[in-house]
Protein backbone atom coordinates (compact mmCIF):
# COMPACT_ATOMS: atom_id res chain seq x y z
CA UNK A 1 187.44 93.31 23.73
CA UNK A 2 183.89 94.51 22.46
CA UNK A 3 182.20 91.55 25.18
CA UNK A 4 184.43 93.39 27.96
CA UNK A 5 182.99 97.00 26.46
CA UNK A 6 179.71 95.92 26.15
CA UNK A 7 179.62 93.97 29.92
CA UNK A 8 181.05 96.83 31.11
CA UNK A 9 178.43 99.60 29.77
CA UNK A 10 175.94 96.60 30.90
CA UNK A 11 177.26 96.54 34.64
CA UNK A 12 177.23 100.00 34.84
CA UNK A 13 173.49 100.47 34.29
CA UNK A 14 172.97 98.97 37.55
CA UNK A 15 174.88 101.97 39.18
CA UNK A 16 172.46 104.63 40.50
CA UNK A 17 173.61 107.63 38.08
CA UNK A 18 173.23 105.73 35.29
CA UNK A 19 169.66 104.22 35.55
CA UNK A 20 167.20 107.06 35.47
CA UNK A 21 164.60 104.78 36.47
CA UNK A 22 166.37 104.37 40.13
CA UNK A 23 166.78 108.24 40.14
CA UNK A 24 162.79 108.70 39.78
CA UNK A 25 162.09 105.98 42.58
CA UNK A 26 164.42 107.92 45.33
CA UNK A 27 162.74 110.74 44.40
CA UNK A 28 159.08 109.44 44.19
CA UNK A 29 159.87 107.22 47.76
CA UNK A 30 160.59 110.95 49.06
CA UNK A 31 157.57 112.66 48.16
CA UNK A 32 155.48 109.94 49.40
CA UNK A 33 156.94 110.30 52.43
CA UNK A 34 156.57 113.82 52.60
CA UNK A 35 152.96 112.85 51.60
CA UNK A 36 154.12 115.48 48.11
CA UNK A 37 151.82 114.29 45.25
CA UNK A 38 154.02 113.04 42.18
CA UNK A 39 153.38 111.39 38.95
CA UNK A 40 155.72 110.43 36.04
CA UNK A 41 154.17 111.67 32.80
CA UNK A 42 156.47 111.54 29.77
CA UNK A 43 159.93 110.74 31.17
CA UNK A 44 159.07 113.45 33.62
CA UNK A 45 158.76 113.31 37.32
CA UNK A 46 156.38 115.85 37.97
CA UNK A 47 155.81 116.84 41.79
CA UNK A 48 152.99 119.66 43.24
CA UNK A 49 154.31 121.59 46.89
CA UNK A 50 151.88 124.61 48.00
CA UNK A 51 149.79 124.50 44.96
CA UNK A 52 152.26 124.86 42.30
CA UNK A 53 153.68 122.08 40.29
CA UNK A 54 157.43 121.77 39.71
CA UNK A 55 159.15 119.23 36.95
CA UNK A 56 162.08 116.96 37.74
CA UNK A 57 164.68 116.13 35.21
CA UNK A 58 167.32 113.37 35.00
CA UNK A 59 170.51 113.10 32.57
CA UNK A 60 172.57 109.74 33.66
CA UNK A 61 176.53 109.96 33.13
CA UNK A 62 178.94 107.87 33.91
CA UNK A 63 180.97 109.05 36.76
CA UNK A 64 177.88 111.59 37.52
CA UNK A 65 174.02 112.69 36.98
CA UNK A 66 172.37 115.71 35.97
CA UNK A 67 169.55 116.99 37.97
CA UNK A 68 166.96 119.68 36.85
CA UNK A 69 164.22 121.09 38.48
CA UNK A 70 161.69 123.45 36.55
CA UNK A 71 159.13 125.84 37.55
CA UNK A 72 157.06 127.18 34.80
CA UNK A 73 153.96 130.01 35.26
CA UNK A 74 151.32 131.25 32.73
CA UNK A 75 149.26 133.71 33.16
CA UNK A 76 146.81 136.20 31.29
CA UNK A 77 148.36 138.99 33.97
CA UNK A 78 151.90 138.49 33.67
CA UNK A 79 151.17 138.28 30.22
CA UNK A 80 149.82 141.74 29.78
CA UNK A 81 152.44 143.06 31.40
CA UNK A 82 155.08 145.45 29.25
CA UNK A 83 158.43 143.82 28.11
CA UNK A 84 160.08 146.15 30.37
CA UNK A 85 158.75 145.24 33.62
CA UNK A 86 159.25 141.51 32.33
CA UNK A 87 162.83 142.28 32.08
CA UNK A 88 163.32 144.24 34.70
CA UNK A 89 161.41 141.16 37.14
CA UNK A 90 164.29 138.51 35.17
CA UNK A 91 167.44 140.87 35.91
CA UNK A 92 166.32 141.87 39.73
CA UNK A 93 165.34 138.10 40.37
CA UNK A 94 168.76 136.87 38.97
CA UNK A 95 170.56 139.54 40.37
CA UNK A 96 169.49 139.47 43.92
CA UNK A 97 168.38 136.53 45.03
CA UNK A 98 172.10 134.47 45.90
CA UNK A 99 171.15 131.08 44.74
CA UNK A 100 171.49 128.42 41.87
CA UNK A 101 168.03 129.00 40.17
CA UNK A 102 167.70 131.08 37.08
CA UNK A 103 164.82 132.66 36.13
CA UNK A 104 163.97 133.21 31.93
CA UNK A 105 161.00 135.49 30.88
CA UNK A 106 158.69 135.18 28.00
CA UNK A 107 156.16 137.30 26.67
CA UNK A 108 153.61 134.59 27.87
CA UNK A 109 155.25 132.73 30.77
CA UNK A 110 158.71 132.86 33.02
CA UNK A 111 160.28 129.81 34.28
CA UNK A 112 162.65 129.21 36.94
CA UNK A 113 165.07 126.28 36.57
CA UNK A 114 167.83 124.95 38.98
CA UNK A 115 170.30 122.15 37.94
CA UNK A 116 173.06 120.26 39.69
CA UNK A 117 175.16 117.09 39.22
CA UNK A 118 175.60 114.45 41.76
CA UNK A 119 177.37 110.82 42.53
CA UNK A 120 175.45 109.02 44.63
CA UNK A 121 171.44 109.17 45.95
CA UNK A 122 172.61 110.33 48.89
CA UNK A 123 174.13 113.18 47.22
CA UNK A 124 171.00 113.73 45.10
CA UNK A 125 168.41 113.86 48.05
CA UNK A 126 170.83 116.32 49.79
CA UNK A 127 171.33 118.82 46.84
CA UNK A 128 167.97 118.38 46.21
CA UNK A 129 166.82 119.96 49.07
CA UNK A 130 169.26 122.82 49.11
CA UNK A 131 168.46 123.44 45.41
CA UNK A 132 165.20 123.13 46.07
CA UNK A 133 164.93 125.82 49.00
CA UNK A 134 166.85 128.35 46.73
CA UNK A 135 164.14 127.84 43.68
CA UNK A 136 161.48 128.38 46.03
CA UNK A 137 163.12 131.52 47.40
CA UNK A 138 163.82 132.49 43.58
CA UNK A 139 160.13 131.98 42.91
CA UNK A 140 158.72 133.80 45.91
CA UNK A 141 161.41 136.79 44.90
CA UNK A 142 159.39 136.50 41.33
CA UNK A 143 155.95 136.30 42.49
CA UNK A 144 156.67 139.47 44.64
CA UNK A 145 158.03 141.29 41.90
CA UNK A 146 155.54 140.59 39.27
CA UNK A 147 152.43 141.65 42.11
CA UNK A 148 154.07 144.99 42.33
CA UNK A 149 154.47 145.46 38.47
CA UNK A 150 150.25 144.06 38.02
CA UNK A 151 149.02 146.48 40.62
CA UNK A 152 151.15 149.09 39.34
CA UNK A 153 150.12 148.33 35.85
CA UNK A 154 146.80 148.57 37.26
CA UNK A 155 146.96 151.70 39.12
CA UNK A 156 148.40 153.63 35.96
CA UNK A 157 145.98 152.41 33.63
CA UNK A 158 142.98 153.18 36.23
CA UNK A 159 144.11 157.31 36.50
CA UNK A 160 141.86 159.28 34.17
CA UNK A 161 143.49 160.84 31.37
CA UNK A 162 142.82 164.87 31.27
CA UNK A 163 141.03 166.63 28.52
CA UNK A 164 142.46 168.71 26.26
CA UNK A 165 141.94 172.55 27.24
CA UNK A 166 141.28 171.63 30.59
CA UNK A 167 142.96 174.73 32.12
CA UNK A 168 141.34 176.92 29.53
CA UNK A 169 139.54 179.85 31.10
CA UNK A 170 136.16 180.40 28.88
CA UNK A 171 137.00 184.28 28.46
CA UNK A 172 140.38 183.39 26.88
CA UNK A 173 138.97 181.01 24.50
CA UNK A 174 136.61 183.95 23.01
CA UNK A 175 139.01 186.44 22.48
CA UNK A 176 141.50 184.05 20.38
């Protein structure tokens, strides 16, 4: 009985969700295609699209596979920004935008993440795309918000304060 468990767990790695390493090849075959630079750097398939870089995933199953893509963004900017407006970017972004990504906000960085499960590579390329599409949309949704709330930041930090007694008439001032 264990032979039949163990040739059975040993036949199934040959199935497309359960061999990671056949995930990351459909995916990398794509790109290249596309002519999308990718590399593979720690058991993650990272891919660059319009100058930002975006980090692909993989959990194998056994009926199904877990995709997850990841977009992550520093910056001294977004960083200076108040907790607030970093809150109030996370809840309008997740809010309003109708799509599978989430966004999550840090006091250094946000990231946007989109997940799905899938059967077959066919099934993977397609959600991929789809999933894709809506993280980009989520992202662009972000990047929008989060120029308003900079120049704002900007604009109320840039107004000069006024002085202290600065509708004072001189007269009044002797007399008191």
């Amino acid at each position: 009985m264990a032979f039949l468990n163990s040739a059975a767990s040993y036949l199934r790695s040959f199935s497309f969700v359960n061999n990671v390493k056949k995930m990351r090849s459909a995916l990398i075959e794509f790109f290249k295609e596309e002519g999308i630079t990718c590399e593979v750097k720690d058991g993650t398939l990272m891919f660059e699209y319009k100058e930002l870089w975006y980090d692909v995933n993989f959990i194998a199953g056994d009926d199904y596979a877990e995709c997850g893509i990841v977009f992550s963004f520093e910056d001294e900017l977004y960083e200076k920004l108040e907790l607030a407006d970093k809150t109030l970017m996370a809840a309008k972004v997740n809010n309003e935008v109708d799509n599978h990504a989430t966004i999550y906000v840090y006091n250094d960085s946000f990231k946007i993440v989109s997940t799905f499960y899938f059967a077959s590579k066919s099934m993977l390329m397609e959600l991929f795309m789809k999933h894709f599409t809506e993280m980009r949309e989520c992202i662009n949704a972000a990047l929008e918000l989060l120029k308003e709330s900079i120049v704002e930041e900007e604009s109320t930090t840039n107004e000069k304060p006024k002085q202290i007694g600065f509708c004072v008439q001189p007269e009044e001032a002797n007399e008191n």
